[in-house]
N, C-alpha and C. Protein backbone atom coordinates (compact mmCIF):
# COMPACT_ATOMS: atom_id res chain seq x y z
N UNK A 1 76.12 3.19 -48.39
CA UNK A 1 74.84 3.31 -47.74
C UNK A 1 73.73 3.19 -48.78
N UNK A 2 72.76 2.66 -48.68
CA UNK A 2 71.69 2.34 -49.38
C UNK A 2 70.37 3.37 -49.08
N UNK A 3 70.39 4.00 -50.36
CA UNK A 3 69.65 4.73 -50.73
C UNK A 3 68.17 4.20 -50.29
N UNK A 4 66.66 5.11 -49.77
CA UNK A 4 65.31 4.95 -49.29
C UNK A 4 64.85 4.60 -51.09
N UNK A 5 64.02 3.89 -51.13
CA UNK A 5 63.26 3.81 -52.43
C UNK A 5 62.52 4.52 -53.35
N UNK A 6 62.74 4.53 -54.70
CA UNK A 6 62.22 5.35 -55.41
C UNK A 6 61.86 4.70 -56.45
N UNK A 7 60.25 4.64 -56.22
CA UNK A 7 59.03 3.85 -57.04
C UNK A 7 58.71 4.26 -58.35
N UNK A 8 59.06 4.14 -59.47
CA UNK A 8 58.31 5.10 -60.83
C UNK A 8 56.89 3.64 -61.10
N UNK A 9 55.83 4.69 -60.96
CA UNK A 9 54.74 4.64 -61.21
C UNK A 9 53.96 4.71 -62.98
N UNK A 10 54.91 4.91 -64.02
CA UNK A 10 55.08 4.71 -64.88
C UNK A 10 53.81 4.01 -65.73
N UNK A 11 54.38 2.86 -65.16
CA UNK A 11 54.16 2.07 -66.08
C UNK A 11 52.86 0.74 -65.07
N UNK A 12 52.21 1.53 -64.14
CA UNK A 12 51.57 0.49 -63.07
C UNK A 12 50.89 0.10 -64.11
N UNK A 13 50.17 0.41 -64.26
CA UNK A 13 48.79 -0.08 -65.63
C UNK A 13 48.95 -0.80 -66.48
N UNK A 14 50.53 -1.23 -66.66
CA UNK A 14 50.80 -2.32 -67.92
C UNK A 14 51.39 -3.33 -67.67
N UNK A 15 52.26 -4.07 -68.04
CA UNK A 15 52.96 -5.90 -67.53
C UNK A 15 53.63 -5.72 -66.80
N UNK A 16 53.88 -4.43 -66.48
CA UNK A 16 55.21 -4.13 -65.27
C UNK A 16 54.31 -4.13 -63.72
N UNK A 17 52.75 -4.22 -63.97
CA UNK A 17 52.18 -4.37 -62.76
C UNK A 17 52.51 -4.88 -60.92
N UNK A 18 52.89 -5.93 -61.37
CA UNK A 18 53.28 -7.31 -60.26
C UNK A 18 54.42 -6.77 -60.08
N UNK A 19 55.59 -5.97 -60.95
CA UNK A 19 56.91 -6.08 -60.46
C UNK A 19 56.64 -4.41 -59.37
N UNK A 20 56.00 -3.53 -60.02
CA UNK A 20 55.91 -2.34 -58.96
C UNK A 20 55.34 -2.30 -58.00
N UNK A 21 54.13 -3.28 -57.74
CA UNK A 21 53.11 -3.98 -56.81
C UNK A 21 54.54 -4.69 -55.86
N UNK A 22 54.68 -5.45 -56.15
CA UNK A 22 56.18 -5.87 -55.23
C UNK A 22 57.12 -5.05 -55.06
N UNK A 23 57.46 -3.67 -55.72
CA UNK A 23 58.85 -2.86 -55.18
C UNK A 23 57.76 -2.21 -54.04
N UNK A 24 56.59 -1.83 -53.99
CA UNK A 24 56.06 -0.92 -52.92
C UNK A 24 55.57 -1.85 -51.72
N UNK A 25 55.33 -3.64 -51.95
CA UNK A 25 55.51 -4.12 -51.03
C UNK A 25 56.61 -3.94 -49.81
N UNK A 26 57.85 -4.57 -50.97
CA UNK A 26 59.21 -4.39 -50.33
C UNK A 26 59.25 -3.00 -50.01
N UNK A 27 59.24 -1.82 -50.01
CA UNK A 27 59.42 -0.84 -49.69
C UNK A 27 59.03 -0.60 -48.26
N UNK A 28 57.29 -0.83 -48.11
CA UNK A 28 56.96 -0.81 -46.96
C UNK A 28 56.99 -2.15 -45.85
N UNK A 29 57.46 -3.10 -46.58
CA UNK A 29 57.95 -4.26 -45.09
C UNK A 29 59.43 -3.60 -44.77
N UNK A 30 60.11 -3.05 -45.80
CA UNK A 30 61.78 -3.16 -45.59
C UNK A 30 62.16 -1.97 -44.84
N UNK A 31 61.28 -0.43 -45.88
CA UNK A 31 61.58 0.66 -45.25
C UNK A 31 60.90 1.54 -44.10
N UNK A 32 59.49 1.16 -44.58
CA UNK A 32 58.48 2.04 -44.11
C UNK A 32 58.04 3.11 -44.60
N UNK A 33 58.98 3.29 -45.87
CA UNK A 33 58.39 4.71 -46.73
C UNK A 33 59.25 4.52 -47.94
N UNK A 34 58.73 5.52 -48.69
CA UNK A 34 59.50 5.38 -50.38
C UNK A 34 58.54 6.34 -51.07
N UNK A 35 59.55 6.76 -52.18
CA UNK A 35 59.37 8.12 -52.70
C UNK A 35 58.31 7.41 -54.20
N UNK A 36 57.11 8.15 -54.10
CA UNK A 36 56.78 7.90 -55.81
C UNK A 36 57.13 9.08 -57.22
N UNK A 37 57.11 8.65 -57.94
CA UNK A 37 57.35 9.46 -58.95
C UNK A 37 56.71 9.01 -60.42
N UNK A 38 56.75 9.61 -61.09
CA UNK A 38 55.33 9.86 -62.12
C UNK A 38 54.37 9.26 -62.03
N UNK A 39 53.70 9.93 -60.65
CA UNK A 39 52.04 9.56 -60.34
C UNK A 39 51.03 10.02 -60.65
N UNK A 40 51.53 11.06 -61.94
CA UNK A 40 50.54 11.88 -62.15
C UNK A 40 49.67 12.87 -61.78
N UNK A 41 49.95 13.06 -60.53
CA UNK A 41 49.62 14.29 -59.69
C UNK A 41 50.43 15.68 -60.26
N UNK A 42 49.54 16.46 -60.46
CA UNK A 42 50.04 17.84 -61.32
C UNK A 42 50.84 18.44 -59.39
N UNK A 43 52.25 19.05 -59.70
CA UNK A 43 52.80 19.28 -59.06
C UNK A 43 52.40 20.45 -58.22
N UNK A 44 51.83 21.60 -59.13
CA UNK A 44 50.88 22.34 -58.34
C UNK A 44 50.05 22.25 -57.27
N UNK A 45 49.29 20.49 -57.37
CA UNK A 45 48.49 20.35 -56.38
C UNK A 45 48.93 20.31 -55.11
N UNK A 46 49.90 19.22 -55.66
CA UNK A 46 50.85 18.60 -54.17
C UNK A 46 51.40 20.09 -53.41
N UNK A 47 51.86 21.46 -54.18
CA UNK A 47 52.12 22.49 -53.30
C UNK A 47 51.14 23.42 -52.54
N UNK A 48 50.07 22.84 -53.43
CA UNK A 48 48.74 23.60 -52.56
C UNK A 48 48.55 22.56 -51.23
N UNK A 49 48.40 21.67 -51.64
CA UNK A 49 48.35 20.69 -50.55
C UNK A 49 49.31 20.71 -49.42
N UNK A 50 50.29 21.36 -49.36
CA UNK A 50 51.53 21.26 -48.45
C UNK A 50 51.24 22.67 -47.67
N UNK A 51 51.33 23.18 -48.63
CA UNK A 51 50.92 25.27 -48.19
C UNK A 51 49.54 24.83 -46.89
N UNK A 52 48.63 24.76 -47.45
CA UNK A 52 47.12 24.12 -47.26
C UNK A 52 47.96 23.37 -45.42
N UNK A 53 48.67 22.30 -45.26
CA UNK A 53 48.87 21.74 -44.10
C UNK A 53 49.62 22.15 -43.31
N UNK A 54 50.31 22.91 -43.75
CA UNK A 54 51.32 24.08 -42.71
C UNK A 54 50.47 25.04 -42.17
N UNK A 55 49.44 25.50 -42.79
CA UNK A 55 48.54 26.64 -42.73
C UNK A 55 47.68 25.97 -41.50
N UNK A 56 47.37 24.15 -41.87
CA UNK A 56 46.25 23.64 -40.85
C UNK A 56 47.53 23.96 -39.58
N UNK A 57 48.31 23.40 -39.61
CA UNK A 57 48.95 23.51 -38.12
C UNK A 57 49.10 24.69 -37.37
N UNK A 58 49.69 25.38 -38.26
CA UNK A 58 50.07 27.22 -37.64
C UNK A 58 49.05 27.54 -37.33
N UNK A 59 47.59 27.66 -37.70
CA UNK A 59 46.53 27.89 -37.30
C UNK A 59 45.65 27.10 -36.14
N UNK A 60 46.12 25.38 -35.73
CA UNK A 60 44.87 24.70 -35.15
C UNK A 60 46.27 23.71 -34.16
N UNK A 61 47.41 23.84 -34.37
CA UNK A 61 48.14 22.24 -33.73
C UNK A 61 49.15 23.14 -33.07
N UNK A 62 49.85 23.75 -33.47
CA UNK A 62 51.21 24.70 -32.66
C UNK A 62 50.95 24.54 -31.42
N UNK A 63 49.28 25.51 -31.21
CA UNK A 63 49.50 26.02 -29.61
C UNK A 63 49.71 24.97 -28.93
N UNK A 64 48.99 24.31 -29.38
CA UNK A 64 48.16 22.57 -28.80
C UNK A 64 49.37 22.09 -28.32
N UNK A 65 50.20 21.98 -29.76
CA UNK A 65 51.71 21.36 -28.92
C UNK A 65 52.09 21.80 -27.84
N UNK A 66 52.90 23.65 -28.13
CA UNK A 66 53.36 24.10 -27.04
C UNK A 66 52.44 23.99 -25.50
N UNK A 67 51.38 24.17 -25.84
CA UNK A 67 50.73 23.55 -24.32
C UNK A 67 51.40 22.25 -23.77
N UNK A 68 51.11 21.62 -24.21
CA UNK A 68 51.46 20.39 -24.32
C UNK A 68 52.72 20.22 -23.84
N UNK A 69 53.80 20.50 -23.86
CA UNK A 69 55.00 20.91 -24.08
C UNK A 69 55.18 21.34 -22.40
N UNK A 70 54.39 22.15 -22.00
CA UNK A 70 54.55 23.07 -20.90
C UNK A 70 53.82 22.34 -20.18
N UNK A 71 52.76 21.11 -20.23
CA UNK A 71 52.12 20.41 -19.21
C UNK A 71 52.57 19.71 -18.54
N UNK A 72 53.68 18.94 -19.98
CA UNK A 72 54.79 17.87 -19.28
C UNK A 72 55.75 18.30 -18.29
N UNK A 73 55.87 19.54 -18.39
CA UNK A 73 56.94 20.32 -17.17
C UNK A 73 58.08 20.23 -17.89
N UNK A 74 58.20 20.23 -19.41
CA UNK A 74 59.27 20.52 -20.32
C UNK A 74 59.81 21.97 -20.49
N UNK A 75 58.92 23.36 -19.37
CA UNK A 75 59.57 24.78 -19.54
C UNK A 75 60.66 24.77 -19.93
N UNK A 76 62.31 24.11 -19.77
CA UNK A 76 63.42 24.33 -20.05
C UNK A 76 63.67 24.17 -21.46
N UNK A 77 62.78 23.61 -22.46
CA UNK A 77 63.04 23.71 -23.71
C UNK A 77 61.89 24.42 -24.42
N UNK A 78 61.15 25.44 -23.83
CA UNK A 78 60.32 26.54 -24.27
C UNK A 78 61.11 27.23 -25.73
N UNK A 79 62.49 27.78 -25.38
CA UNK A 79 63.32 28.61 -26.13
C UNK A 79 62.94 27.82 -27.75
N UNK A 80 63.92 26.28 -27.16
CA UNK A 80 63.79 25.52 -28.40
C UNK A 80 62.35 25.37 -29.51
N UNK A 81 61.17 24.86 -28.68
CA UNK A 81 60.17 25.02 -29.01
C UNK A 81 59.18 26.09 -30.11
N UNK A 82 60.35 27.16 -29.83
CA UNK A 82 60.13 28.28 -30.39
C UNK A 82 60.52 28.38 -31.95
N UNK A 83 62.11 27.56 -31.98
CA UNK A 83 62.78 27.54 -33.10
C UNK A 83 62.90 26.10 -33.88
N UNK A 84 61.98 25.52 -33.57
CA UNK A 84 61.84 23.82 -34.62
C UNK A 84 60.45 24.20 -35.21
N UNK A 85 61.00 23.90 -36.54
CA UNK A 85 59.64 23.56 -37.47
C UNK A 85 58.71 22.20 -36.97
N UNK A 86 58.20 22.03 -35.77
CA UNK A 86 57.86 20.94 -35.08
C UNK A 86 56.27 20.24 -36.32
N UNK A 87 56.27 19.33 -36.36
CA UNK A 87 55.03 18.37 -37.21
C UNK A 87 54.40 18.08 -36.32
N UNK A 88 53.01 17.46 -36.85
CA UNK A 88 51.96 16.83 -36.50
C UNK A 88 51.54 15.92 -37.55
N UNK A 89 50.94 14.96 -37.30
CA UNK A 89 50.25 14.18 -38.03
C UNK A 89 48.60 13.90 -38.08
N UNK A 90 48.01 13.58 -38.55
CA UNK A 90 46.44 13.22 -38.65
C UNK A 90 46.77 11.94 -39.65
N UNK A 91 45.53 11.27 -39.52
CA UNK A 91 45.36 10.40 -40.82
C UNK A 91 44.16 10.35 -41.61
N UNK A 92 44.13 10.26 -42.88
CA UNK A 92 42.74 10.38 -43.49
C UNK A 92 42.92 9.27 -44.42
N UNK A 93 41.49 9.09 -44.45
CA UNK A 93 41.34 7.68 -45.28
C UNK A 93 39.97 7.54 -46.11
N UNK A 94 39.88 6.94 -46.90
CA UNK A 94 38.55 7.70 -47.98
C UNK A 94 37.88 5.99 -48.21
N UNK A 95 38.77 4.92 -47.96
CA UNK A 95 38.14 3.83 -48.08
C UNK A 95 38.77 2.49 -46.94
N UNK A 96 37.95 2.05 -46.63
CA UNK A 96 36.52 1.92 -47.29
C UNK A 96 35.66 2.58 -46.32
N UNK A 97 35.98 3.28 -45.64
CA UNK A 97 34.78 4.39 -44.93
C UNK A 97 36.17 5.72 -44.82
N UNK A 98 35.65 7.06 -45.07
CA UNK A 98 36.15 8.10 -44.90
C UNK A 98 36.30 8.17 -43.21
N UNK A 99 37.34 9.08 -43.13
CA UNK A 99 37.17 9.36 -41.65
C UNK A 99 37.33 11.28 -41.62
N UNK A 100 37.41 11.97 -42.91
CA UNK A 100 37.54 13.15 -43.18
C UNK A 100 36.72 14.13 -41.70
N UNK A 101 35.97 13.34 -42.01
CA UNK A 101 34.60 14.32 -41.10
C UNK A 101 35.30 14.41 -39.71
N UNK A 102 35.64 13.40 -39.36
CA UNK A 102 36.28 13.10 -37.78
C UNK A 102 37.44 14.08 -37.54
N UNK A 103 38.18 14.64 -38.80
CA UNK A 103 39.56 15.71 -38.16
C UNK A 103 39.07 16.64 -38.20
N UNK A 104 39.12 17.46 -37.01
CA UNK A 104 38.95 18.46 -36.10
C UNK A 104 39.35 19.65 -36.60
N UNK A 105 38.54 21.08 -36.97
CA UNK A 105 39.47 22.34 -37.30
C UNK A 105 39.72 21.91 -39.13
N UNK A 106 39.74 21.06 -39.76
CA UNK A 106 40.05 21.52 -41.71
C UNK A 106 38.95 22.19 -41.95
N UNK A 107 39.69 23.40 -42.77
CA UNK A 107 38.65 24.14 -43.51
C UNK A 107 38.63 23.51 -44.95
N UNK A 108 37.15 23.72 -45.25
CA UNK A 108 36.28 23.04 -46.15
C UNK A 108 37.04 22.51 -47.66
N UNK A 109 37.95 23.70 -48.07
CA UNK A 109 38.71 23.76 -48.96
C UNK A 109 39.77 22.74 -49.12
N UNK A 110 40.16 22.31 -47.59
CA UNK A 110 41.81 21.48 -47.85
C UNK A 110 40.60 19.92 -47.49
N UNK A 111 39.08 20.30 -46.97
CA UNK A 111 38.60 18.79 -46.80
C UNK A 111 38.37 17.84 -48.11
């Protein structure tokens, strides 16, 4: 079985440009996702950042779901509902126009 992709970011900035520019092409026509690694992001951040989006949901998306959940006339999997770490998504984008302002409920800190 063939392993999801794993991009080292390394070396983007030097002659290896075009060849990592093409593994993250191929990545996203082939896979749709792929892992980066030494991007230089201090690892700390990325856990504030994670803490920070669990915190947005538990606080602003849960109920929303479970409503949601109970509108569709899904009551018989209430129980379940209870016991999945269920996600949400948003998207943010900083160029070439932000859309930050537009998601609903972030406090100032994770904006």
């Amino acid at each position: 079985m063939e392993k999801f992709p794993i991009i080292n970011l390394e070396k983007l900035n030097g002659e290896e440009r075009n060849s990592i520019m093409g593994q993250i092409n191929d990545a996203c026509e082939n896979w749709g996702f792929f892992e980066l690694v030494n991007h230089g992001i201090p690892h700390e951040f990325l856990d504030t950042v994670e803490k920070m989006t669990k915190e947005h949901y538990r606080k602003c998306m849960e109920e929303r779901f479970k409503e949601l959940v109970k509108s569709k006339g899904l009551d018989a999997v209430q129980a379940e509902v209870n016991d999945i770490d269920w996600e949400s998504t948003f998207f943010l984008r900083h160029l070439p126009v932000s859309n930050i302002a537009e998601i609903p409920d972030l406090d100032d800190e994770y904006r």
